[in-house]
Each structure stands twice: as structure tokens, then as C-alpha cells.
C-alpha atoms as a PDB file:
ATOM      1  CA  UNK A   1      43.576 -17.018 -31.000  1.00  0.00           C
ATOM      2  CA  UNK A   2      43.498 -18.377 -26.869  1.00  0.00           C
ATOM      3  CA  UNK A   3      44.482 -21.124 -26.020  1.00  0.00           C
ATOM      4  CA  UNK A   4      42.509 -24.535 -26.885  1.00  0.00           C
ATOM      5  CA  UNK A   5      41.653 -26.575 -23.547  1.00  0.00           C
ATOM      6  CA  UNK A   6      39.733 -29.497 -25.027  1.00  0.00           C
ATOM      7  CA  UNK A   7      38.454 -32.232 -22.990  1.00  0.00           C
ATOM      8  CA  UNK A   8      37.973 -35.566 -25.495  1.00  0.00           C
ATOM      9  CA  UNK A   9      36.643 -38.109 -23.116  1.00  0.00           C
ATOM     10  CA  UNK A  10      33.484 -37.088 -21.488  1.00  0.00           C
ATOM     11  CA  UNK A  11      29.313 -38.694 -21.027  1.00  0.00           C
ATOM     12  CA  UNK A  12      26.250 -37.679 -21.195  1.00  0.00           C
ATOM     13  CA  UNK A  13      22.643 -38.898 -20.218  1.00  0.00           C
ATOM     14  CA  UNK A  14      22.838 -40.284 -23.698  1.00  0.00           C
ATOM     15  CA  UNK A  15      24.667 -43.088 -22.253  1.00  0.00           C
ATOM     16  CA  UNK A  16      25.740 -43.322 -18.334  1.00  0.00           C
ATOM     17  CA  UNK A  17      26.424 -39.586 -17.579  1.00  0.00           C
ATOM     18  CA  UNK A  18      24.360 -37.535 -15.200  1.00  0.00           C
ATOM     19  CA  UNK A  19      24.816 -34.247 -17.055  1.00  0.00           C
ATOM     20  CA  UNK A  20      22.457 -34.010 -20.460  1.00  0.00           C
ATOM     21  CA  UNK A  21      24.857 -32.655 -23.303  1.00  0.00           C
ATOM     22  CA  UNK A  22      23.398 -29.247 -22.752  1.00  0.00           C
ATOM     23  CA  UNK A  23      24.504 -29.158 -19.431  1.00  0.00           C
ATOM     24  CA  UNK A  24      27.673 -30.451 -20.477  1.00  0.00           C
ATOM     25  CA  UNK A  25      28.306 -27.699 -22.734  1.00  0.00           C
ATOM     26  CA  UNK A  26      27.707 -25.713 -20.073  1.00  0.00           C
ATOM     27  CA  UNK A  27      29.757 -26.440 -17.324  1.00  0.00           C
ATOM     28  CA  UNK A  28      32.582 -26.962 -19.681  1.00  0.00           C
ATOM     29  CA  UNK A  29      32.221 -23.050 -21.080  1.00  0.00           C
ATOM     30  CA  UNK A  30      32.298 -22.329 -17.141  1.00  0.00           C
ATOM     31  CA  UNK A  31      35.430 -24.268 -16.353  1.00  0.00           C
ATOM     32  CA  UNK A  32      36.847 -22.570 -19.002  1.00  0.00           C
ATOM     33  CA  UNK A  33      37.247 -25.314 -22.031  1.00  0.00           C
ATOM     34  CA  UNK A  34      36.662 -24.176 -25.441  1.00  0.00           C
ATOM     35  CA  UNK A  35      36.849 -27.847 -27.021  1.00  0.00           C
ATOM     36  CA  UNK A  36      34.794 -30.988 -26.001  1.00  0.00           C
ATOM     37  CA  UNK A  37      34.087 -34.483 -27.515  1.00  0.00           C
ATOM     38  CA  UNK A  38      31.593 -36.026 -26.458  1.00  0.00           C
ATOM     39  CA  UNK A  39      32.230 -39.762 -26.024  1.00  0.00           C
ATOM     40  CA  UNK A  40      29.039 -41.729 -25.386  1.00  0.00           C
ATOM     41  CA  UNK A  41      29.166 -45.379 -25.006  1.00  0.00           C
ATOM     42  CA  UNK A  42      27.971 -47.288 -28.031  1.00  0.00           C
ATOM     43  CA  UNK A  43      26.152 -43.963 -28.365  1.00  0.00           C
ATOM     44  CA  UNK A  44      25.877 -40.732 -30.854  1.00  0.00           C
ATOM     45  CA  UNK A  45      22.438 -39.549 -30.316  1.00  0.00           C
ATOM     46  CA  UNK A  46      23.929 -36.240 -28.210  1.00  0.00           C
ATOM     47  CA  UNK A  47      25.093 -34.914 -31.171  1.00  0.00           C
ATOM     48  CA  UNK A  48      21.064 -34.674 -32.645  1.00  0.00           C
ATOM     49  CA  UNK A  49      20.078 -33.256 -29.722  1.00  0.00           C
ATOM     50  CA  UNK A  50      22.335 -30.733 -30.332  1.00  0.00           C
ATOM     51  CA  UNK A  51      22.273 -29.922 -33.658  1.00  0.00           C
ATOM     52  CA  UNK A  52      19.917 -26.856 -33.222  1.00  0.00           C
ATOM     53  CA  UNK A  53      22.051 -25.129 -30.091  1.00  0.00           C
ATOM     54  CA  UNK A  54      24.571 -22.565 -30.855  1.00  0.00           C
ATOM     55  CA  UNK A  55      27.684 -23.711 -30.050  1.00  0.00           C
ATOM     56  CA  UNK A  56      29.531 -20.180 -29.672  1.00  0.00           C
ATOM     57  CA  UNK A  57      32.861 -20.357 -27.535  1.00  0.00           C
ATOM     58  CA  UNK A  58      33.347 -24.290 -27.540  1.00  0.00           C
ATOM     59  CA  UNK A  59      34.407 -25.995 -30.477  1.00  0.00           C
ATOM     60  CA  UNK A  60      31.987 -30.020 -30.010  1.00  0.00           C
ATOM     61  CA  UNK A  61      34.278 -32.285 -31.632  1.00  0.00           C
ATOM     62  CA  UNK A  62      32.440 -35.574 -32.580  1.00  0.00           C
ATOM     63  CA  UNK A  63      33.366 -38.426 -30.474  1.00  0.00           C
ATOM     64  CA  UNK A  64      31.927 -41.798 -29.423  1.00  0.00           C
ATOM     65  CA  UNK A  65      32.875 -44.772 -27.182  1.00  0.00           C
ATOM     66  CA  UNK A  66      32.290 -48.070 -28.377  1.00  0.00           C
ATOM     67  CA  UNK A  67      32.894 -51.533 -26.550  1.00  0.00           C
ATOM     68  CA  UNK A  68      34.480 -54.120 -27.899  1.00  0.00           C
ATOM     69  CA  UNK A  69      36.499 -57.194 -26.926  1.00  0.00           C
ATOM     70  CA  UNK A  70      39.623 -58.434 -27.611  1.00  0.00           C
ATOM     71  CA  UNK A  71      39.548 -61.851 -27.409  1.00  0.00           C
ATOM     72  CA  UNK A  72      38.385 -62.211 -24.048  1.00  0.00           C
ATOM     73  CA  UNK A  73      39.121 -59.035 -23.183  1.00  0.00           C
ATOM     74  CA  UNK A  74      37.227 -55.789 -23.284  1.00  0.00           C
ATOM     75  CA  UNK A  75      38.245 -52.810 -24.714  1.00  0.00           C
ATOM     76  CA  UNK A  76      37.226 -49.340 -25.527  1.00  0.00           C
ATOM     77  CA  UNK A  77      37.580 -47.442 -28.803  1.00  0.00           C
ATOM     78  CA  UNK A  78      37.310 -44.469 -29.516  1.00  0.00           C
ATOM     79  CA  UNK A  79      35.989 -42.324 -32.379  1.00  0.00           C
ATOM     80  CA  UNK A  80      36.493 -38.542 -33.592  1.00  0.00           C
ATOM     81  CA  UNK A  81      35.980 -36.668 -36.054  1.00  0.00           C
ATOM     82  CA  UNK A  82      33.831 -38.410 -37.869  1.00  0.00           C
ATOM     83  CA  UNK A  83      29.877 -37.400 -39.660  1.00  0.00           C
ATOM     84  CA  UNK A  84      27.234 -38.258 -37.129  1.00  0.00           C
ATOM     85  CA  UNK A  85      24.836 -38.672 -39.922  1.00  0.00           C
ATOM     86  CA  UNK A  86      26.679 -41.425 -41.200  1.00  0.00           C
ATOM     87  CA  UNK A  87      24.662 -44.734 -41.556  1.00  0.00           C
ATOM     88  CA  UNK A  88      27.406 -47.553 -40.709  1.00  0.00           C
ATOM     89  CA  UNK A  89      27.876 -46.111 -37.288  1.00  0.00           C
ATOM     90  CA  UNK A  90      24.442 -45.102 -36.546  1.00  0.00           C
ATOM     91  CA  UNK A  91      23.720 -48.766 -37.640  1.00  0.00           C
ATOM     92  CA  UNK A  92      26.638 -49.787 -34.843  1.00  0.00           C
ATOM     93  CA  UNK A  93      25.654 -48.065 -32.295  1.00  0.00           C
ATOM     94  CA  UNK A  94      22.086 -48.976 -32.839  1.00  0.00           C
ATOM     95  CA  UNK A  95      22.934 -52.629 -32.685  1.00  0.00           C
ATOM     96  CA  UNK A  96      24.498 -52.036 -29.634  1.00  0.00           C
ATOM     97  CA  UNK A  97      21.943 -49.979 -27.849  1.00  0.00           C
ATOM     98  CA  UNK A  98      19.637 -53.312 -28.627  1.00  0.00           C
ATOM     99  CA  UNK A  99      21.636 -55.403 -26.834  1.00  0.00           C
ATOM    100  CA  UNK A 100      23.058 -53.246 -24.225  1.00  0.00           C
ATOM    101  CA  UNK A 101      18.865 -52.563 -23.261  1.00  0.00           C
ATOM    102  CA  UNK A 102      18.447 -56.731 -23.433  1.00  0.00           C
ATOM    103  CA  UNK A 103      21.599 -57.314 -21.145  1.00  0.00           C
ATOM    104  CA  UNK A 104      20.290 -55.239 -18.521  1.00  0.00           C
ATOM    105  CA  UNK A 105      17.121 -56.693 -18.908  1.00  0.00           C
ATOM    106  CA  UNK A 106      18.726 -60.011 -18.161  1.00  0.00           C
ATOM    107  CA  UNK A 107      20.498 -58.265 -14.913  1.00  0.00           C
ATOM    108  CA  UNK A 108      17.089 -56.664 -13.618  1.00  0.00           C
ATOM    109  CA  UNK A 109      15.978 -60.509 -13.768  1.00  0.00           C
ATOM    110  CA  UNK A 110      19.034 -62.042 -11.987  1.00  0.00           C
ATOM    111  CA  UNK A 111      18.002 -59.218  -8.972  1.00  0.00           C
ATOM    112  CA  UNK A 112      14.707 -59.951  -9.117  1.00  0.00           C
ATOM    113  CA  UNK A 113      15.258 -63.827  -8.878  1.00  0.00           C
ATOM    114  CA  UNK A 114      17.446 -62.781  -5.313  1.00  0.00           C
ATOM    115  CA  UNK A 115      15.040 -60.440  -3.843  1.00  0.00           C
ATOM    116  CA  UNK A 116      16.182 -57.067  -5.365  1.00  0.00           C
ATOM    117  CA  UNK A 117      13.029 -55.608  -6.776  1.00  0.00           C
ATOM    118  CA  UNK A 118      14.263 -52.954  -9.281  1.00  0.00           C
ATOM    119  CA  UNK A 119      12.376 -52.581 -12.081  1.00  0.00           C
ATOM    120  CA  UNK A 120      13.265 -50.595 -15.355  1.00  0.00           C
ATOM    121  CA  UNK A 121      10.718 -47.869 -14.498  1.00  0.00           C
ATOM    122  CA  UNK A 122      12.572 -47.289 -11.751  1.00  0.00           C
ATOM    123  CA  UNK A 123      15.927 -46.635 -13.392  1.00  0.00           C
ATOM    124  CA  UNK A 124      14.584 -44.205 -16.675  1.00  0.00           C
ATOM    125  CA  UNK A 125      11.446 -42.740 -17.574  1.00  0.00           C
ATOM    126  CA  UNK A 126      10.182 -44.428 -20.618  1.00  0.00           C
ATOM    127  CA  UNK A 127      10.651 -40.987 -22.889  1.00  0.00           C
ATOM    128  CA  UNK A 128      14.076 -41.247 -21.784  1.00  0.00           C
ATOM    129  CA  UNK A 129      15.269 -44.745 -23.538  1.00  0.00           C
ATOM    130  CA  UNK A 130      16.934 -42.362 -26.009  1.00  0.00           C
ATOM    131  CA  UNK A 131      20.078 -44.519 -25.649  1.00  0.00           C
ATOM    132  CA  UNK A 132      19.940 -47.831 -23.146  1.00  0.00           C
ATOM    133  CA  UNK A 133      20.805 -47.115 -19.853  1.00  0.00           C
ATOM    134  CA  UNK A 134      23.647 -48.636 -18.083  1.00  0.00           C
ATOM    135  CA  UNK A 135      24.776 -50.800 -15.096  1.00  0.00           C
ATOM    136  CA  UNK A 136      25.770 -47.350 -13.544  1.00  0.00           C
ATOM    137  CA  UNK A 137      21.662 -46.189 -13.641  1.00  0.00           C
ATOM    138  CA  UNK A 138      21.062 -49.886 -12.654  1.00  0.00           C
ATOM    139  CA  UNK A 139      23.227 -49.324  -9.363  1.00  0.00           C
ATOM    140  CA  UNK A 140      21.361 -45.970  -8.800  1.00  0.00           C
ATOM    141  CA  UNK A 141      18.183 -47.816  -8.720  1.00  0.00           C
ATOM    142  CA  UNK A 142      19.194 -49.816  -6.179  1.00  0.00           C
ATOM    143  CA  UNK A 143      20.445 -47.044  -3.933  1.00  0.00           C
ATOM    144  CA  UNK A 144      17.381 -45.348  -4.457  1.00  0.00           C
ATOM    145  CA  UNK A 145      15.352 -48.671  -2.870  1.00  0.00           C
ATOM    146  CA  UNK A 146      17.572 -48.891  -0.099  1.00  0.00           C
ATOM    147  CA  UNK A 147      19.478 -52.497  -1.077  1.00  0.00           C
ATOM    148  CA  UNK A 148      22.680 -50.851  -1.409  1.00  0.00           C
ATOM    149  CA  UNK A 149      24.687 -47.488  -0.290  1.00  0.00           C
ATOM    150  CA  UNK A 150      27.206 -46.760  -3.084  1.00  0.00           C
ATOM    151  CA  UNK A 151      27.034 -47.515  -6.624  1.00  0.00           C
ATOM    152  CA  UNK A 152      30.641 -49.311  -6.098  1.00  0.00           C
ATOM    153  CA  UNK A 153      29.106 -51.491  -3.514  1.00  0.00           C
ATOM    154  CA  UNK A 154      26.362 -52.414  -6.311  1.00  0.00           C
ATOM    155  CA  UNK A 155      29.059 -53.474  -8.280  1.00  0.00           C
ATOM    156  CA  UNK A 156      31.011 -54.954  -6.334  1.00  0.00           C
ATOM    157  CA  UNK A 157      28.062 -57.564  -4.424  1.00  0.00           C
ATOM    158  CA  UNK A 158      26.131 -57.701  -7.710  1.00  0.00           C
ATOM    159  CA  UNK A 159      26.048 -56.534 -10.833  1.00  0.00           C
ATOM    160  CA  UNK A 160      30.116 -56.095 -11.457  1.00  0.00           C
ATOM    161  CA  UNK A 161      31.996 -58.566 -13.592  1.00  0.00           C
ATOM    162  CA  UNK A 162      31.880 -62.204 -11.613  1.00  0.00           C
ATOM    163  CA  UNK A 163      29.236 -61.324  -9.506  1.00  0.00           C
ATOM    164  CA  UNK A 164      26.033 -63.148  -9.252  1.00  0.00           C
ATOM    165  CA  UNK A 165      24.014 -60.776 -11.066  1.00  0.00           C
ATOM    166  CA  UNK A 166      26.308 -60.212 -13.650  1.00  0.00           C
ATOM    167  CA  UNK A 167      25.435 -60.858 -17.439  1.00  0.00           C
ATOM    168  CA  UNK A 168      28.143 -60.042 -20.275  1.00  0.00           C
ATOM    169  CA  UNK A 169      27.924 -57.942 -23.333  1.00  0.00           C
ATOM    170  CA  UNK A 170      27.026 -58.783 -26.722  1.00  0.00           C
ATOM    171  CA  UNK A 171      31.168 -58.689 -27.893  1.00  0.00           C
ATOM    172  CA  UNK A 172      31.915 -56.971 -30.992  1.00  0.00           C
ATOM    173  CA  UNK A 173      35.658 -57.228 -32.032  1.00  0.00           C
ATOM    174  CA  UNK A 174      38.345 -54.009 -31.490  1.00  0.00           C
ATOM    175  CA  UNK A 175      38.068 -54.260 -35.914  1.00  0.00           C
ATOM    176  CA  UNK A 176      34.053 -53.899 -36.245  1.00  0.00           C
ATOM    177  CA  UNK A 177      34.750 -50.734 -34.194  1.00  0.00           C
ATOM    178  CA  UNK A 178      37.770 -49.392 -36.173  1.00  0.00           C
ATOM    179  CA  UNK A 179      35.856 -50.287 -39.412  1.00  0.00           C
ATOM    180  CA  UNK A 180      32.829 -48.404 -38.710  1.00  0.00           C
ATOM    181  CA  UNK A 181      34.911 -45.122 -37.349  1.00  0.00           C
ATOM    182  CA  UNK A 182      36.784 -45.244 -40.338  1.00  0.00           C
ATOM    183  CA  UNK A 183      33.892 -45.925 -42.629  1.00  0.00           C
ATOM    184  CA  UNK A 184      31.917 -42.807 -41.301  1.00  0.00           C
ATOM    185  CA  UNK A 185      35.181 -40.311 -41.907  1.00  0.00           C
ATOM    186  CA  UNK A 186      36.248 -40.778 -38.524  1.00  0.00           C
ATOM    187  CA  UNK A 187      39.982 -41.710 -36.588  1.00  0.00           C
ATOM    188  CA  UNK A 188      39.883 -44.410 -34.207  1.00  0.00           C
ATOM    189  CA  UNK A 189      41.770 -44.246 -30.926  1.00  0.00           C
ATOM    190  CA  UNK A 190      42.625 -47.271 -27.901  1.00  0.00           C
ATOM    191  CA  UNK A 191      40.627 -45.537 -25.062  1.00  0.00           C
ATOM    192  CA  UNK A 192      42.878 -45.583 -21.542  1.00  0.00           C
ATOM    193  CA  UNK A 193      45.625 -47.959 -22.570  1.00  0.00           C
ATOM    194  CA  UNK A 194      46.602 -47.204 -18.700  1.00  0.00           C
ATOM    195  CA  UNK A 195      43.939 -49.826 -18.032  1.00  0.00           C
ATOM    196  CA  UNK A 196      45.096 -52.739 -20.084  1.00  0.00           C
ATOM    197  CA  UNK A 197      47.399 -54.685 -18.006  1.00  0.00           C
ATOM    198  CA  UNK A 198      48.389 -57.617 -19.931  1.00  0.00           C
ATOM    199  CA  UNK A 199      51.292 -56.783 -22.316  1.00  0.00           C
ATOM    200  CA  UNK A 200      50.221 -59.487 -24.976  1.00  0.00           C
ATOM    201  CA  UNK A 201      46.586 -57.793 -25.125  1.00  0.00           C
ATOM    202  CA  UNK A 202      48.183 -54.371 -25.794  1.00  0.00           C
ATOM    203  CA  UNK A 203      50.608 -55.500 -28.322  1.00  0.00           C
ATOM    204  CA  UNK A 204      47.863 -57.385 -30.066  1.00  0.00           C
ATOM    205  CA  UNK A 205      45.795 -54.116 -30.180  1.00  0.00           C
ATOM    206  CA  UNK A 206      49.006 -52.305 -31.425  1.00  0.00           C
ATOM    207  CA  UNK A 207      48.758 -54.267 -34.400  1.00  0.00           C
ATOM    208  CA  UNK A 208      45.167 -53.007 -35.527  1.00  0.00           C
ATOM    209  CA  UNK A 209      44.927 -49.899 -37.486  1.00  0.00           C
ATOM    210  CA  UNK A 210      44.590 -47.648 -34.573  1.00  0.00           C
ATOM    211  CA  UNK A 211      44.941 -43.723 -35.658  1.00  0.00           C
ATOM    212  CA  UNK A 212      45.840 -42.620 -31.969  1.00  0.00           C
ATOM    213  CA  UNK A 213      45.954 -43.614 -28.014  1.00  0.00           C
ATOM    214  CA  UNK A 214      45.039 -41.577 -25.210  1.00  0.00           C
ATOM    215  CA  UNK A 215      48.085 -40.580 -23.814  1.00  0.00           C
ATOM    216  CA  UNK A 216      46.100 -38.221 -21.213  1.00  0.00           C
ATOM    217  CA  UNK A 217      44.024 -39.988 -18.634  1.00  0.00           C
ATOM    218  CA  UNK A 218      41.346 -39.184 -15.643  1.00  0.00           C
ATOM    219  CA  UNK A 219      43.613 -38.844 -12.093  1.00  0.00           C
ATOM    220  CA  UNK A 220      46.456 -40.643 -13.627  1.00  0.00           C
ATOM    221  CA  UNK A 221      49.988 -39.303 -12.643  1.00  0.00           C
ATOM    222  CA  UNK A 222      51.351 -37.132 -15.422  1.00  0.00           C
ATOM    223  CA  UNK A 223      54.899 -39.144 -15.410  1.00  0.00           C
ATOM    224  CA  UNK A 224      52.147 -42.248 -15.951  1.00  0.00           C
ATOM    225  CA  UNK A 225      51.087 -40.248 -19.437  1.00  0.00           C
ATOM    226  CA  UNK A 226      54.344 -39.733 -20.453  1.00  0.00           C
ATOM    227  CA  UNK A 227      54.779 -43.714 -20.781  1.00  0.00           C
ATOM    228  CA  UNK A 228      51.987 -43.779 -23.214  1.00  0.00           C
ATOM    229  CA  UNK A 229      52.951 -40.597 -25.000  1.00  0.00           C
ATOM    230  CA  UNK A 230      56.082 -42.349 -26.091  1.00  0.00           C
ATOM    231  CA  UNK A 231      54.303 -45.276 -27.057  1.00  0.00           C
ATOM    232  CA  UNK A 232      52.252 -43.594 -28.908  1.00  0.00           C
ATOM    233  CA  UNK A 233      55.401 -41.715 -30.841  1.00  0.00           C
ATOM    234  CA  UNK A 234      57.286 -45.078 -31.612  1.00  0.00           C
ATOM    235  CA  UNK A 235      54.069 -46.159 -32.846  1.00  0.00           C
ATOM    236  CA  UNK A 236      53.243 -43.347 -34.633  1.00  0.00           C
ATOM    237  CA  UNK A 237      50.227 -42.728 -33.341  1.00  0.00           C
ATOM    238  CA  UNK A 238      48.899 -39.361 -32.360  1.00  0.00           C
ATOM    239  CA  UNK A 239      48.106 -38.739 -28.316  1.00  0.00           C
ATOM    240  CA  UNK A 240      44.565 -37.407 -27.233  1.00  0.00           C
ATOM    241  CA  UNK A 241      43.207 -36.435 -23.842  1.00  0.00           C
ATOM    242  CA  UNK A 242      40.400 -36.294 -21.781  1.00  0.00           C
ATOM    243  CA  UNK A 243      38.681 -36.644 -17.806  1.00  0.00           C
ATOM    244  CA  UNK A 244      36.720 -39.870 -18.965  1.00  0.00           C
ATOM    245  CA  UNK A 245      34.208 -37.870 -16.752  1.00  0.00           C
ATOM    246  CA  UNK A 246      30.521 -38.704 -15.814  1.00  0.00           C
ATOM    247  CA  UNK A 247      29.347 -36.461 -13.065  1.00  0.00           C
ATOM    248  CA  UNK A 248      27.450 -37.673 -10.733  1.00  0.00           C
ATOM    249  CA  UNK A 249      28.209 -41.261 -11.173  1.00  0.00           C
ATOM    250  CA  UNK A 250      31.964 -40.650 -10.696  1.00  0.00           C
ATOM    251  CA  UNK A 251      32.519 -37.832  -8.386  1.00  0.00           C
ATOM    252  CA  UNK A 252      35.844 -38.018  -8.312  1.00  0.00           C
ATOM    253  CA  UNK A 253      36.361 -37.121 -11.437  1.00  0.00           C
ATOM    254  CA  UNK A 254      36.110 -33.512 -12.668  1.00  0.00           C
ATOM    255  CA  UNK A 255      35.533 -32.549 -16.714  1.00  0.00           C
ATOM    256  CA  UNK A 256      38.490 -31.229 -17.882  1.00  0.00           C
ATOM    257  CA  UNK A 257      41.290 -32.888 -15.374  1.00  0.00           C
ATOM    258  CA  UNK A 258      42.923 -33.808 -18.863  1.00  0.00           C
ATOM    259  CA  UNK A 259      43.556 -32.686 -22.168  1.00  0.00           C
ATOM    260  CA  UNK A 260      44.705 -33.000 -25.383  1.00  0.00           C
ATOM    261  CA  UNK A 261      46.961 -31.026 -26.803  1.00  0.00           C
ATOM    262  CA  UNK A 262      46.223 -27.922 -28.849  1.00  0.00           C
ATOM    263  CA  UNK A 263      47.896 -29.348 -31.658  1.00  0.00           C
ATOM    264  CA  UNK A 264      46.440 -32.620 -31.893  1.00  0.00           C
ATOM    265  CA  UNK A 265      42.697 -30.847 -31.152  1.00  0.00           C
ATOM    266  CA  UNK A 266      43.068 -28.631 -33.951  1.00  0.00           C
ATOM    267  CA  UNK A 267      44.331 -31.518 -35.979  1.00  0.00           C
ATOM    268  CA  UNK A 268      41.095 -33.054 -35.238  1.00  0.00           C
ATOM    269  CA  UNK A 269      39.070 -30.160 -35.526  1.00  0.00           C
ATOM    270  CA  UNK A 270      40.416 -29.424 -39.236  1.00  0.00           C
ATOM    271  CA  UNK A 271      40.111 -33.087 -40.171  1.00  0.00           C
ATOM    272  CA  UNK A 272      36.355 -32.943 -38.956  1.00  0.00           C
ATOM    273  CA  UNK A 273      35.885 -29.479 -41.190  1.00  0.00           C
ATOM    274  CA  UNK A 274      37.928 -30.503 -44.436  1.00  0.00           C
ATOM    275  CA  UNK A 275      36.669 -33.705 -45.167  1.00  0.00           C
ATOM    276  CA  UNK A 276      33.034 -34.226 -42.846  1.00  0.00           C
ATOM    277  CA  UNK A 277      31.890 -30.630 -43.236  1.00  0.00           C
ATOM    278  CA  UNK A 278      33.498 -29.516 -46.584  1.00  0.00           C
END
């Protein structure tokens, strides 16, 4: 058997990717991968939409991204492995779409109120509300009408955290997540520890029943990883991987910059075909 190259962190047009999962499949059989989670935020729907497609030389590991907080803080979990069909985290993710759509909502007002006339049909088609669209789509929108040049510049006048325009999340704690992973078969994993910057907030996550950490992150300095990796062993936790790419909205980033070891994929991948799929 080759080689597994699988990329575990990647979006889709199911939440605030440009590629549909299709197209994600795709370009990830052309770059040579022959593993992929997808990792939607708050979102599972790609893995319906892909039920029927044949999914010859590419193993599609299921994967999800869900946002929490931490206290005050936010923080990303991640989910593998786990039935798609399952009702608690359909349920979750569900709840989440709702108020991820009336958030924006909320934003689309605060522009309005200053002069910035974007409008939800601007951003998706209404067919499209599959999953609720992001602040990333919101951004676009306003590129698109000429009040801003960059999507970072959106963010960072507007709509990022602080700004005027800025409305937060509905929070749901790190242990909703975890509980709802592990309820539909699933391992849960802290998404890019290399983000979390206070020490007290990651050794207050340590101490939830986290499955794994992802060691392997985006454009992040390999000697960077290996800091986590040995977290991750004195914790014994197992280490995933993955680009955390988006296409369009994140250039910079390319699908399959990082991966998780063979070992740990196949761990995954048997996991996933033992106990969801027996």
C-alpha cells in the first residue's frame, strides 16, 4: 500500500470555503492526497452531499469544526471519525447554523446603520443557505460593492472582533462540543493549539477529555509542531494534521501544506470503519 498523505483540516462552501466538497475532492486527488477530512465549521452537511460520489483513490475521513468558548475565550474543536447520521451532532450543528445565520444578520444591520449597504442576497443565493454563511462571505460582499479592497481590511475596519460592526457568537462551552463528538462515535481534538496564547487557557483545556491536538499546522514552522507534538505525548494525546485551508478566502494557504501522520490517519480511518461502519 502507498503512502497515506491526509490533509485533516480543510472547508468547504458548506461553511466559509470557496471550493464545494466536490471540488475539494478533486484538487486534493490532483495534489496527490489520498486522505481528507473535511472540517466544516459548526457544519456536516458536505458529507450528504457526498454520499452518492465515488470516492475511489481518497479515503474522506469525517471531520467537523465546531466553535466554542472557553470562558471568554474562543476555541475550536475538532471532530473525526464519527457517524454523520448521528442525531446529537446534527442537532449541534443545527443549533449553531441558527445562530451563526442570526449573528450575521445582526452584522448586515450594524453596516447598514453606517452606510454599508450589503444585503444577504448579495452574499449567497437563497438555494445556497445549505449551511449559514460566514463573516468571510460577509467581507466578500463588501469587496464586491466597492466599500472595501481585501477581506482582511473588512475585518479589520468592521466586522473583526472589537470593531464597530462586530456582533459575537452564540458561545457553547469546549464540553457541549466534546460531548456531542463523543456521543456520535467520534474523537475530539483542540484545533491549532499554536493559536492559544494564554498558558492558563491551554492548561484549562488540557484538563477536558480531549482525544488529540493538532500537532501539524497551516505555514507554521515545523520546529513550532514539534512543541505541540510533545505536548501532545506527555499528555497522551494523539497528534493530527492539516492546511486549515479555504481557497479562495485564504490564498495563502494551500490544501495539503500539513499532514497527519500515516499512523495516526489509519488509526482514524479504522476507528471510523470498526465501530461507525461495522
Amino acid at each position: 500500500m502507498s503512502e497515506i498523505r491526509a490533509d485533516l483540516h480543510c472547508h468547504t462552501t458548506h461553511s466559509d470555503g470557496s471550493y464545494t466538497p466536490l471540488e475539494l475532492i478533486q484538487l486534493a486527488k490532483k495534489i496527490g492526497l489520498n486522505g481528507l477530512s473535511i472540517t466544516d465549521h459548526d457544519a456536516i452537511s458536505a458529507y450528504e452531499e457526498l454520499a452518492s460520489v465515488p470516492q475511489d483513490e481518497i479515503r474522506l475521513l469525517p471531520g467537523v469544526e465546531l466553535s466554542t468558548t472557553l470562558g471568554e475565550t474562543q476555541i475550536h474543536v475538532l471532530g473525526y471519525a464519527f457517524d454523520p447520521q448521528a442525531k446529537v451532532l446534527q442537532e449541534f450543528c443545527q443549533a449553531c447554523r441558527k445562530h451563526r445565520i442570526e449573528r450575521n444578520k445582526e452584522i448586515l444591520d450594524k453596516l447598514w446603520n453606517i452606510g454599508i449597504r450589503v444585503e444577504e442576497k448579495d452574499i449567497v443565493k437563497a438555494d445556497d443557505l445549505r449551511t449559514a454563511y460566514g463573516r468571510p462571505h460577509i467581507a466578500k460582499g463588501m469587496i464586491d460593492k466597492g466599500y472595501v479592497a481585501t477581506i482582511q481590511e473588512a475585518f479589520r475596519k468592521y466586522i473583526g472582533e472589537g470593531k464597530s460592526c462586530y456582533v459575537p457568537g452564540k458561545k457553547y462551552s469546549v464540553e457541549e462540543a466534546i460531548e456531542a463528538i463523543h456521543a456520535s462515535g467520534g474523537l475530539a481534538v483542540i484545533a491549532h493549539p499554536h493559536l492559544i496564547y494564554t498558558k492558563k487557557v491551554l492548561n484549562d483545556l488540557l484538563k477536558c477529555p480531549f482525544d488529540g491536538l493538532e500537532a501539524y499546522y497551516c505555514r507554521f514552522d515545523p520546529r513550532v509542531d514539534e512543541k505541540w507534538v510533545k505536548l501532545a505525548q506527555d499528555k497522551g494525546l494523539f497528534t493530527t494534521g492539516g492546511s486549515d485551508f479555504h481557497g479562495s478566502t485564504r490564498p495563502e494557504v494551500k490544501l495539503g501544506s500539513k499532514c497527519a501522520p500515516e499512523a495516526v490517519f489509519l488509526t482514524l480511518w479504522d476507528h471510523f470503519q470498526n465501530n461507525i461502519r461495522k
